[in-house]
N, C-alpha and C. Protein backbone atom coordinates (compact mmCIF):
# COMPACT_ATOMS: atom_id res chain seq x y z
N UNK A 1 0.86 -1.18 0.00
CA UNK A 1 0.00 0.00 0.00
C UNK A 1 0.89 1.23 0.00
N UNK A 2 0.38 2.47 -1.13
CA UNK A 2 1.47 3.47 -0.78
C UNK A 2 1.01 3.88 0.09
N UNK A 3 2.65 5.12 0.68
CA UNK A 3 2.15 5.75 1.74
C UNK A 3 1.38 7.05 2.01
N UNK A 4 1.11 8.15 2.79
CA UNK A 4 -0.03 8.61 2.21
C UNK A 4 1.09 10.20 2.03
N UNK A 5 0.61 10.73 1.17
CA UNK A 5 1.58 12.01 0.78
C UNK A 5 1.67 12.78 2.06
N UNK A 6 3.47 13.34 1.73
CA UNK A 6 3.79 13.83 3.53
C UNK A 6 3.77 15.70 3.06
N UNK A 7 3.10 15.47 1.91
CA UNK A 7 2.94 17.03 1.37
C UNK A 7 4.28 17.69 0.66
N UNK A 8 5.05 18.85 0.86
CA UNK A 8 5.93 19.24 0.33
C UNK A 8 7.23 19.26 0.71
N UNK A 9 8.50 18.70 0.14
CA UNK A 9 9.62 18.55 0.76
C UNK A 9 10.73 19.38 0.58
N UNK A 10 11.54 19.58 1.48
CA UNK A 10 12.14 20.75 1.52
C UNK A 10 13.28 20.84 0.31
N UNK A 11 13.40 21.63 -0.88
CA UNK A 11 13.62 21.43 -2.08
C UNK A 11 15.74 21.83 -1.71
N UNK A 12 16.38 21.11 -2.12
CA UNK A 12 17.59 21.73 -1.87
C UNK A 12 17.86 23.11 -2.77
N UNK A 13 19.30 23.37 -2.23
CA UNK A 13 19.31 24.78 -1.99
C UNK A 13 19.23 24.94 -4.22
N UNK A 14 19.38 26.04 -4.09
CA UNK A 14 19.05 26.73 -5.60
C UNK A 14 21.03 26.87 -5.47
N UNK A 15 21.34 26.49 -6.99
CA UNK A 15 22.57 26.09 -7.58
C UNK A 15 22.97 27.78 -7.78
N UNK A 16 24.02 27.80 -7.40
CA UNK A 16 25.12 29.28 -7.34
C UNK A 16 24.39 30.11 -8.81
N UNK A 17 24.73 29.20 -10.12
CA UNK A 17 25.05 29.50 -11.01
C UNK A 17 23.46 29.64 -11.85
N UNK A 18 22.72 29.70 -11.09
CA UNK A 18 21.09 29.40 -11.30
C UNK A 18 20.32 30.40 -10.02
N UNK A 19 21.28 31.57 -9.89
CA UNK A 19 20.41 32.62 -9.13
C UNK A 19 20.74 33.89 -9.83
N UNK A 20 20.52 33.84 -10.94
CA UNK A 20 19.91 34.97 -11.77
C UNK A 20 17.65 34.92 -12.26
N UNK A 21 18.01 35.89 -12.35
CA UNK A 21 16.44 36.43 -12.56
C UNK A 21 15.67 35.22 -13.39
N UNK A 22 15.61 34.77 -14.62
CA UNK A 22 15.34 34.04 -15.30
C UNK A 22 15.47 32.83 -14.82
N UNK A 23 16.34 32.31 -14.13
CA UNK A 23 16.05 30.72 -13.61
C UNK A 23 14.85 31.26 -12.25
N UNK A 24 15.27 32.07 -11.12
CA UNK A 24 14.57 32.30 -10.13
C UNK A 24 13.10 32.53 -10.64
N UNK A 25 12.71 33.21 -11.72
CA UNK A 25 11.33 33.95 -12.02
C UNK A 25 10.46 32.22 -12.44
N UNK A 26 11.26 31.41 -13.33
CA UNK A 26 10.62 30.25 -13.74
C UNK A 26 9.99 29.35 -12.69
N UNK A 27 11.57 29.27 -11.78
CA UNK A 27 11.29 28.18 -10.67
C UNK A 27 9.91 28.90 -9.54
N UNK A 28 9.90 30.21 -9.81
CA UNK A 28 8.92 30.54 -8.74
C UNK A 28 7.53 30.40 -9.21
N UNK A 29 7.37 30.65 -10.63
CA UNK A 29 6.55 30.55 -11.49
C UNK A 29 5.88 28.81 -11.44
N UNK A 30 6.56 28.08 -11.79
CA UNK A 30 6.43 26.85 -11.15
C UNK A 30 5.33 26.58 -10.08
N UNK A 31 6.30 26.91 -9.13
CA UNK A 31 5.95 26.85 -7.86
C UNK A 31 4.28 27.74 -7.52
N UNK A 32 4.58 28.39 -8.31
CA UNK A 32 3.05 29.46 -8.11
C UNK A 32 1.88 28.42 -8.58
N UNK A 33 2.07 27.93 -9.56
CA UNK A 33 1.46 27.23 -10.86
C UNK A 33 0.98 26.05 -9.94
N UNK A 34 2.05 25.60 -9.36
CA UNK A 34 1.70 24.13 -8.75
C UNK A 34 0.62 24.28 -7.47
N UNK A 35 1.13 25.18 -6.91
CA UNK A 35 0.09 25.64 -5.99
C UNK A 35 -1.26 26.04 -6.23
N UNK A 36 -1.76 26.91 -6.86
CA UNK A 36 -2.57 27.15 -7.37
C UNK A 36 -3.70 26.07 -8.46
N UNK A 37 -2.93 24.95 -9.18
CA UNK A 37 -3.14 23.84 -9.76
C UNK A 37 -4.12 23.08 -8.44
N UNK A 38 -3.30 22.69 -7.52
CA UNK A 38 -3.64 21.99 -6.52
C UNK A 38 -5.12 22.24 -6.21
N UNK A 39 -5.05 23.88 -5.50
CA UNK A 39 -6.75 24.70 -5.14
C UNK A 39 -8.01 24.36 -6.44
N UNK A 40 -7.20 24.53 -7.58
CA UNK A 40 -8.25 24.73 -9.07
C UNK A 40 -8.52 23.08 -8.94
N UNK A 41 -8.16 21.96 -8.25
CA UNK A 41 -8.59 20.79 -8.65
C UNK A 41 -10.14 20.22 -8.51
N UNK A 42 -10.53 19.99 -9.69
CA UNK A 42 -11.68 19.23 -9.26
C UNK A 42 -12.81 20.42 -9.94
N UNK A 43 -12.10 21.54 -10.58
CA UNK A 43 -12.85 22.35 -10.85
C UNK A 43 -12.93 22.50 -12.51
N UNK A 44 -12.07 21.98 -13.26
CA UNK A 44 -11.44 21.79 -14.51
C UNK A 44 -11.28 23.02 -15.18
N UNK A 45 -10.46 24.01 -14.11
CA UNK A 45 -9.75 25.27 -14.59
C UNK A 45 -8.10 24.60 -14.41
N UNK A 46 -7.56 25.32 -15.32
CA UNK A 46 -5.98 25.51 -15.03
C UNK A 46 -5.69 27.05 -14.37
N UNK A 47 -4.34 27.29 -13.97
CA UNK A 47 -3.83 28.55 -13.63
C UNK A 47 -4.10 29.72 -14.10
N UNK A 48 -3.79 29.36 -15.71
CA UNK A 48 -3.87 30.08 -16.84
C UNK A 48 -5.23 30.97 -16.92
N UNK A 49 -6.28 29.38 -17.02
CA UNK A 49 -8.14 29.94 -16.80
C UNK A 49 -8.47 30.64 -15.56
N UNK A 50 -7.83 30.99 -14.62
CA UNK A 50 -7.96 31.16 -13.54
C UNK A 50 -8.00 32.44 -13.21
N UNK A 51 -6.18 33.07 -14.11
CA UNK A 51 -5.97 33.98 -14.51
C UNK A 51 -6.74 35.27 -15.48
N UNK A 52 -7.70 34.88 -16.46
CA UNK A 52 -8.50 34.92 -17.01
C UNK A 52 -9.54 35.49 -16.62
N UNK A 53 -10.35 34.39 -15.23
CA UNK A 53 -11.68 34.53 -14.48
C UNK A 53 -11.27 36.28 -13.88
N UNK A 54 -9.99 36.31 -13.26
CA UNK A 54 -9.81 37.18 -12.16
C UNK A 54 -9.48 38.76 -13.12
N UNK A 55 -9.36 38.47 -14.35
CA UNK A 55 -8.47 39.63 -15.18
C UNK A 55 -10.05 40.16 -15.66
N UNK A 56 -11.09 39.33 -16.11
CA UNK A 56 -11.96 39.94 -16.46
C UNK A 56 -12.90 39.99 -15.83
N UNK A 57 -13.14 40.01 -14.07
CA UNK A 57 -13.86 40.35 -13.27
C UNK A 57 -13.23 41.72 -12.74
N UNK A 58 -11.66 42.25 -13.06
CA UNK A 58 -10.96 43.37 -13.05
C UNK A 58 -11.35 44.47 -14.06
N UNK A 59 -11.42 44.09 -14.97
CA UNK A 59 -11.82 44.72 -16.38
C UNK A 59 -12.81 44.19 -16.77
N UNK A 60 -14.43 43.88 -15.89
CA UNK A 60 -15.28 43.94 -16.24
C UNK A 60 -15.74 44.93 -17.60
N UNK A 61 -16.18 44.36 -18.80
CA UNK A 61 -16.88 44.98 -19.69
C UNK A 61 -15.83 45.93 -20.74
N UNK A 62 -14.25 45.19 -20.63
CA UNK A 62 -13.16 45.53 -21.36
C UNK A 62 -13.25 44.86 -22.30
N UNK A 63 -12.96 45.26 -23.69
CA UNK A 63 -12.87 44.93 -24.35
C UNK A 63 -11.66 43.53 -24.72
N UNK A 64 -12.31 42.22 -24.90
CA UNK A 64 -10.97 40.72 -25.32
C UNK A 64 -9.98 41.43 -25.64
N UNK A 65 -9.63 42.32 -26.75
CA UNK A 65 -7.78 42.17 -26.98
C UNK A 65 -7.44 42.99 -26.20
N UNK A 66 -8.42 43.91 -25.44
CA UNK A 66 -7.58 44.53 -24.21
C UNK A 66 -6.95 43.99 -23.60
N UNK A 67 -7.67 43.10 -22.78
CA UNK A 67 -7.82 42.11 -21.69
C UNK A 67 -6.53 41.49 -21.64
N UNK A 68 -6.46 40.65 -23.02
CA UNK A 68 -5.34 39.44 -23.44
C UNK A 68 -4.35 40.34 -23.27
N UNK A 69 -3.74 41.76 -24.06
CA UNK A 69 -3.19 42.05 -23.75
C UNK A 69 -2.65 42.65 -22.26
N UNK A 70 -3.08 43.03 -21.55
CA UNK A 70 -2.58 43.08 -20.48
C UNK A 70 -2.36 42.21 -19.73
N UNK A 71 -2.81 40.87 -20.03
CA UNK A 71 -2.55 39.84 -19.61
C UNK A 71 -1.67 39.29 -19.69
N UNK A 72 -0.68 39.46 -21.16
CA UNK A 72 0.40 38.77 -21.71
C UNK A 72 -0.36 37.66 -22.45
N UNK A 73 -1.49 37.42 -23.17
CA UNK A 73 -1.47 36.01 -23.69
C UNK A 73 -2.12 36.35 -24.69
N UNK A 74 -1.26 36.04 -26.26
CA UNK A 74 -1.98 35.90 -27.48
C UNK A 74 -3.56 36.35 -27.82
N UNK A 75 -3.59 36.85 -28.69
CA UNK A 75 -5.13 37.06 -28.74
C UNK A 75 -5.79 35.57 -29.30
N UNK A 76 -5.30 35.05 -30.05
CA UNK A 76 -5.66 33.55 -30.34
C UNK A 76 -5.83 32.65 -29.69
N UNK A 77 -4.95 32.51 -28.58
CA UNK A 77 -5.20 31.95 -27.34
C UNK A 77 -6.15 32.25 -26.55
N UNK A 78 -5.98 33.42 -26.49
CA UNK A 78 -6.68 33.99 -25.62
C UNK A 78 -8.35 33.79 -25.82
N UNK A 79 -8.64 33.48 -27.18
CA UNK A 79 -10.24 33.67 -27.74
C UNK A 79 -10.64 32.28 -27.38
N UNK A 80 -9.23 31.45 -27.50
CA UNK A 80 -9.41 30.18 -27.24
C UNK A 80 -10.48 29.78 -25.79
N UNK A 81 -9.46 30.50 -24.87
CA UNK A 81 -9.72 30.54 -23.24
C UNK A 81 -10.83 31.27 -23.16
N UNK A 82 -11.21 32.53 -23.18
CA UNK A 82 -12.49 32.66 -23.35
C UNK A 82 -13.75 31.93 -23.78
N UNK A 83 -13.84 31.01 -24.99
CA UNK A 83 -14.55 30.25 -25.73
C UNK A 83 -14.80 28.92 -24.22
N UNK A 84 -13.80 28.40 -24.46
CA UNK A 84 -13.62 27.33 -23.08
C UNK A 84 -14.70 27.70 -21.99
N UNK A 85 -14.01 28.96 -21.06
CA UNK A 85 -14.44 29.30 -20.04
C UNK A 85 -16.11 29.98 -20.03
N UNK A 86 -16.51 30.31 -21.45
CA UNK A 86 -18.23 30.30 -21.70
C UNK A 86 -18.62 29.22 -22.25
N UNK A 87 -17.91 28.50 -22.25
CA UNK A 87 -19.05 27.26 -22.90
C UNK A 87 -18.80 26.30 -20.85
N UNK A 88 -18.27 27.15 -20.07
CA UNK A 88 -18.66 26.66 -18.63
C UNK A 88 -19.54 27.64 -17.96
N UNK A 89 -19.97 28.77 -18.64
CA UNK A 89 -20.89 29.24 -18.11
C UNK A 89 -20.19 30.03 -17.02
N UNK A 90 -18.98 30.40 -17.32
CA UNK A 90 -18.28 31.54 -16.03
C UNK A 90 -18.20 32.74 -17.08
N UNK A 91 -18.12 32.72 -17.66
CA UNK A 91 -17.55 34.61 -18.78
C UNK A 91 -19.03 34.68 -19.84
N UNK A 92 -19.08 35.85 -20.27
CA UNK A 92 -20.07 35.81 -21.42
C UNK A 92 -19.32 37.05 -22.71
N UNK A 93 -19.07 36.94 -23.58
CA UNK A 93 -19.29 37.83 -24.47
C UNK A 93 -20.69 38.52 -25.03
N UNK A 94 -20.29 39.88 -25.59
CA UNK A 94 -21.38 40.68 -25.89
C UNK A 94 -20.62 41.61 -27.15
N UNK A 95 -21.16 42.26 -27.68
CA UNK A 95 -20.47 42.21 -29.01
C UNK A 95 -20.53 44.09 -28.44
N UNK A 96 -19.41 44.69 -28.57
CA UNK A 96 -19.40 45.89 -28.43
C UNK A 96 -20.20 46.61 -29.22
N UNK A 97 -21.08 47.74 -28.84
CA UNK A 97 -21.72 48.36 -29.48
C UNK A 97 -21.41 49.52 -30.77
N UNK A 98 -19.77 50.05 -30.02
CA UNK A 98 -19.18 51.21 -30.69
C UNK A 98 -18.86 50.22 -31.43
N UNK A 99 -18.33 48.75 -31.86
CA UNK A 99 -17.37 48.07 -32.89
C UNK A 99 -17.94 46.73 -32.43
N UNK A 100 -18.54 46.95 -33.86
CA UNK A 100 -19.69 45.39 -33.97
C UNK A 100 -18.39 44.35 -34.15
N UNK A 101 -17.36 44.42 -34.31
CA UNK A 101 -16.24 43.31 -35.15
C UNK A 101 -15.70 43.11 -33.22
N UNK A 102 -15.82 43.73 -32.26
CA UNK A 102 -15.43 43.54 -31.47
C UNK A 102 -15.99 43.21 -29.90
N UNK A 103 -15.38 42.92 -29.24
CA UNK A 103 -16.11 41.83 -28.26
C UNK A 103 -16.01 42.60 -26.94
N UNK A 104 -17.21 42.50 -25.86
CA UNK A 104 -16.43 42.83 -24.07
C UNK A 104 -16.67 41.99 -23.41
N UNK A 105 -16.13 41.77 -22.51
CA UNK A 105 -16.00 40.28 -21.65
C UNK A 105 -16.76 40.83 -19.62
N UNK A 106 -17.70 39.42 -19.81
CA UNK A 106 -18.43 39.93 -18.14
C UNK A 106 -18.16 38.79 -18.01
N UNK A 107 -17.99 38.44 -16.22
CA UNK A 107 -17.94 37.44 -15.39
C UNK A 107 -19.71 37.42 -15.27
N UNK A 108 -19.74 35.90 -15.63
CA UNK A 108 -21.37 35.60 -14.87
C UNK A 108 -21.37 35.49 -13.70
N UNK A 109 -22.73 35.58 -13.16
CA UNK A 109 -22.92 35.04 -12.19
C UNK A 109 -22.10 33.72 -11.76
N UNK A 110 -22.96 32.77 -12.31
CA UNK A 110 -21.80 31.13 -11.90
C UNK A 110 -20.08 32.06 -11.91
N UNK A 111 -19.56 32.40 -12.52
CA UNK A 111 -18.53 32.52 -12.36
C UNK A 111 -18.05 33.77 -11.17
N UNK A 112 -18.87 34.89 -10.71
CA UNK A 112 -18.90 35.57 -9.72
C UNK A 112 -18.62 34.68 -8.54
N UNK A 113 -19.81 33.27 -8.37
CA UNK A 113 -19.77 32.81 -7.53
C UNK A 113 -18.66 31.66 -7.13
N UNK A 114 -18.11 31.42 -8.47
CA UNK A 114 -16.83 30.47 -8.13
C UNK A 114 -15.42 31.04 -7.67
N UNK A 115 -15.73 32.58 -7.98
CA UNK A 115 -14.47 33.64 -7.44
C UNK A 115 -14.74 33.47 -6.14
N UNK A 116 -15.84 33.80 -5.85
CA UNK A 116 -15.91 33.86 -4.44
C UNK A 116 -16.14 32.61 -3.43
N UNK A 117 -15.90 31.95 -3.85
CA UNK A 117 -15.72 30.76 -3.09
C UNK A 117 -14.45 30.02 -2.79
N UNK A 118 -13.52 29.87 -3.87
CA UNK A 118 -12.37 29.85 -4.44
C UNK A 118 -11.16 31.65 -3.96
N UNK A 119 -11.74 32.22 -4.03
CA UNK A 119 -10.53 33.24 -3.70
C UNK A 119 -9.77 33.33 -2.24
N UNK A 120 -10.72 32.88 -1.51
CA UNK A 120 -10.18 32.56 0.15
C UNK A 120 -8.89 31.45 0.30
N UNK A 121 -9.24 31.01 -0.63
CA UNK A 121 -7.94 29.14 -0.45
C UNK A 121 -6.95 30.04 -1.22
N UNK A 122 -7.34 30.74 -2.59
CA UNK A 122 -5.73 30.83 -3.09
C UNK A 122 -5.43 32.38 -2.51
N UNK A 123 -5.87 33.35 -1.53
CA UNK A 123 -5.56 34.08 -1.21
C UNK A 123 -4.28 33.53 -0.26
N UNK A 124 -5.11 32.86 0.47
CA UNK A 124 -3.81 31.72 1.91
C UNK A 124 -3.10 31.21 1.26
N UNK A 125 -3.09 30.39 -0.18
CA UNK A 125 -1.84 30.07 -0.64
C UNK A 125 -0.85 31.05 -1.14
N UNK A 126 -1.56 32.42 -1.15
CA UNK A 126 -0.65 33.38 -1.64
C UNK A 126 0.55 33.67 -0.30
N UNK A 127 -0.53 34.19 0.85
CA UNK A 127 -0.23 34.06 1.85
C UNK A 127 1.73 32.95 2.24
N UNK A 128 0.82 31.67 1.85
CA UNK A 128 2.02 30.68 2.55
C UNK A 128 3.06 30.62 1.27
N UNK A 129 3.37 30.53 0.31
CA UNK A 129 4.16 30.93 -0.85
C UNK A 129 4.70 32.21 -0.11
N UNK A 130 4.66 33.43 0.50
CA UNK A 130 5.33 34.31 1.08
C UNK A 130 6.02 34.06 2.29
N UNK A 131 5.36 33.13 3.25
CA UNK A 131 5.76 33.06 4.22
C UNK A 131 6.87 33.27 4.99
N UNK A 132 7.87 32.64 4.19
CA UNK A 132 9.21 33.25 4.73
C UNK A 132 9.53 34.36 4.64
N UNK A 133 8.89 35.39 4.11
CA UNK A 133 9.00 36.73 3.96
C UNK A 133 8.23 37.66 4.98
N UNK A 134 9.10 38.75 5.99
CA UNK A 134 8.32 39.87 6.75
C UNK A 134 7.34 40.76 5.55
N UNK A 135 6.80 41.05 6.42
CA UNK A 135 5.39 42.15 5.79
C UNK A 135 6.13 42.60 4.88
N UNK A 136 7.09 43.91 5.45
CA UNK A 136 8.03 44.57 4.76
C UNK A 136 8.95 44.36 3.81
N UNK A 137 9.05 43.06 3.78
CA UNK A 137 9.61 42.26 2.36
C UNK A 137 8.73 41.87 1.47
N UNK A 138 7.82 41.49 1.95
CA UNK A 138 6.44 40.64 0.64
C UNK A 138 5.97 42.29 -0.03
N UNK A 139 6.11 43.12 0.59
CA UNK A 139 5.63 44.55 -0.06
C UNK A 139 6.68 45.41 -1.36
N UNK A 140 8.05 44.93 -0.31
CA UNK A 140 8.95 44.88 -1.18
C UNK A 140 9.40 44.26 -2.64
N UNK A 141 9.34 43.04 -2.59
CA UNK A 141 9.28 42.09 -3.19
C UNK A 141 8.25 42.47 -4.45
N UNK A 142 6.83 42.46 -4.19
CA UNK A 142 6.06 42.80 -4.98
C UNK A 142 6.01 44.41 -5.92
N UNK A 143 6.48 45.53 -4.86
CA UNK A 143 6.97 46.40 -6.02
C UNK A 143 7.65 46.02 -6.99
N UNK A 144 9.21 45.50 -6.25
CA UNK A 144 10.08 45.17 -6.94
C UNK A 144 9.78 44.59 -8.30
N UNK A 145 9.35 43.63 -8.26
CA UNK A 145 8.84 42.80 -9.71
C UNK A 145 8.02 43.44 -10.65
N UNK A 146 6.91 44.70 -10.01
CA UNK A 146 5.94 45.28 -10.52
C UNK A 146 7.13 46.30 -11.25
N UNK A 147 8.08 46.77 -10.69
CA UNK A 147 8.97 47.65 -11.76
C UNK A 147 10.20 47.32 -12.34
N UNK A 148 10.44 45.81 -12.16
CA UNK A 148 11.41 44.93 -13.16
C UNK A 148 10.16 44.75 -14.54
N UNK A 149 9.03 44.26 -14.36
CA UNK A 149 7.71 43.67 -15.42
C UNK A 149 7.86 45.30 -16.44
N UNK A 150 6.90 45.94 -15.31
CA UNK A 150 6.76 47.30 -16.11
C UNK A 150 8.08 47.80 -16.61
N UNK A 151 9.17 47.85 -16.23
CA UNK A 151 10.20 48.20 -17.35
C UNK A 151 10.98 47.63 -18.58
N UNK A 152 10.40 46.90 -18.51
CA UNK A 152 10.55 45.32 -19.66
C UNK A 152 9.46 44.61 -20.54
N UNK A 153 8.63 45.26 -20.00
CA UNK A 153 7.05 44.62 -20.57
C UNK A 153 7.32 44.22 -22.18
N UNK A 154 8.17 45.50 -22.74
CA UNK A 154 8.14 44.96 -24.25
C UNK A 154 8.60 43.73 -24.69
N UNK A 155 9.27 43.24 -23.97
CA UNK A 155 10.17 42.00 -23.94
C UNK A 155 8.72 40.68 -23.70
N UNK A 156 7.72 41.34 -23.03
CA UNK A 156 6.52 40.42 -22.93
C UNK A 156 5.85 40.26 -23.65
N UNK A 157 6.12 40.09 -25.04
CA UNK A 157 4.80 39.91 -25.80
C UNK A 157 4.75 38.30 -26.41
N UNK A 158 3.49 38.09 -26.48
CA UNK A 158 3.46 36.35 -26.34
C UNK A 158 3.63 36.14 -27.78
N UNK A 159 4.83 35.03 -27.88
CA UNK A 159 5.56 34.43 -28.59
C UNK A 159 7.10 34.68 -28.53
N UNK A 160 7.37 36.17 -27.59
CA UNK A 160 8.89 36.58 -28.01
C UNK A 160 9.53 35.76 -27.36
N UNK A 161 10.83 34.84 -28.19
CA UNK A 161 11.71 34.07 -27.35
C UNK A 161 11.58 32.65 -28.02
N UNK A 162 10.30 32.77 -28.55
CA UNK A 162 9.71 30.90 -29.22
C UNK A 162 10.91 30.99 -30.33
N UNK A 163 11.50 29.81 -30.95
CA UNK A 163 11.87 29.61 -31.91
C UNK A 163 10.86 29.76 -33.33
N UNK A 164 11.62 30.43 -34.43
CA UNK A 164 10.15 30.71 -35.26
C UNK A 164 10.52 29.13 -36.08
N UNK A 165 9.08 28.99 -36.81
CA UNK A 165 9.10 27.92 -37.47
C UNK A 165 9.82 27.63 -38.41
N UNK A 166 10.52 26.47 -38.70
CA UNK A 166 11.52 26.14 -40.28
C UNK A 166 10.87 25.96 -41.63
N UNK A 167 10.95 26.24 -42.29
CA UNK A 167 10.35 26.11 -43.45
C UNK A 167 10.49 25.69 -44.44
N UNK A 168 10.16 24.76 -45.05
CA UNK A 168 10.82 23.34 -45.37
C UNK A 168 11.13 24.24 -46.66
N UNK A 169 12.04 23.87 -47.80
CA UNK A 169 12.13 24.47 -48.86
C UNK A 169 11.55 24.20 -49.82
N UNK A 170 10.83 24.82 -50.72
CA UNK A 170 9.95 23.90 -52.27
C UNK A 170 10.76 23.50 -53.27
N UNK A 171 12.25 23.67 -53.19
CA UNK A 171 13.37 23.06 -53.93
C UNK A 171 14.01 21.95 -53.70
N UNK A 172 14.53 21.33 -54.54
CA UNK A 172 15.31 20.38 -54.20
C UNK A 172 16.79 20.18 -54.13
N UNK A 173 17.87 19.59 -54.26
CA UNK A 173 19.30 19.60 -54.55
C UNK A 173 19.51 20.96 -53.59
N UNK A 174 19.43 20.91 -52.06
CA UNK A 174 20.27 21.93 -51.65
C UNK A 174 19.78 23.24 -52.08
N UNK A 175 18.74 23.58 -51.94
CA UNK A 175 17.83 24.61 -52.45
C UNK A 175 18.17 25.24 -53.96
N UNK A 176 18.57 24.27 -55.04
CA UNK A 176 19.30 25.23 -55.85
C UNK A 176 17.86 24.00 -56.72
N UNK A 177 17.48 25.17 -57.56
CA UNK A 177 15.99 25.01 -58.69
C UNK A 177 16.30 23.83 -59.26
């Protein structure tokens, strides 16, 4: 019989050469993800959708490529996740009035009510993810990142960094006609 999970184990230390920004931002990212994964179980949201619920109960009645964009996530994706998350009956589209070609996004009800039921657990996991941190550091901390993001944002736009696609050639012999 296994045994029964002893929960989370104390991860060894982070490698000298792997405490720059980019390994630290991933591994915490991770770690955010996993946590948050855990709370969303049983609900058949991911992080991502989660992210989503909370961005457009913020920007109630914002317009989708607003939204996505400030979000960081593709508008394609993004229509994706929207589509998903109303065909569960948490978001609704409505077709903007000033720009019929364009969309604004409301939290439903059902989905009002799954914020609020759900925001108490991942508030405390926000909570314990800080923990080792004084007040005065988690405040810190959170500027901090808010003006590393905001001074770099351009660097955020979804896809920058992907490898672009290869493209096979319509020639043959070494691309030569």
């Amino acid at each position: 019989m296994p045994e029964p999970d002893a929960g989370p184990t104390k991860m060894s230390p982070v490698l000298p050469s792997h405490r720059v920004p980019a390994h630290l931002a991933r591994r915490f990212h991770q770690i955010c993800l996993g946590v948050t994964a855990e709370i969303l179980a049983g609900e058949d949201l991911t992080p991502p959708l989660w992210g989503v619920i909370a961005a457009v109960v913020e920007e109630s009645g914002g317009g989708q490529r607003q939204i996505a964009n400030r979000i960081g996530v593709d508008e394609v994706t993004f229509g994706q996740m929207i589509e998903f998350l109303e065909g569960k009956g948490l978001v609704e589209r409505k077709i903007d009035p000033d720009d019929r070609r364009a969309r604004k996004l409301y939290v439903t009800q059902a989905g009002a009510d799954l914020r609020r039921r759900l925001r108490p657990a991942l508030l405390a996991a926000q909570e314990r993810l800080l923990a080792p941190l004084s007040k005065a550091e988690r405040v810190a901390l959170l500027d901090m990142l808010v003006r590393v993001i905001e001074a770099n944002d351009s660097y955020a736009r979804p896809g920058n960094g992907r490898r672009k696609p290869q493209r096979k050639s319509k020639t043959t012999n070494g691309g030569q006609p």
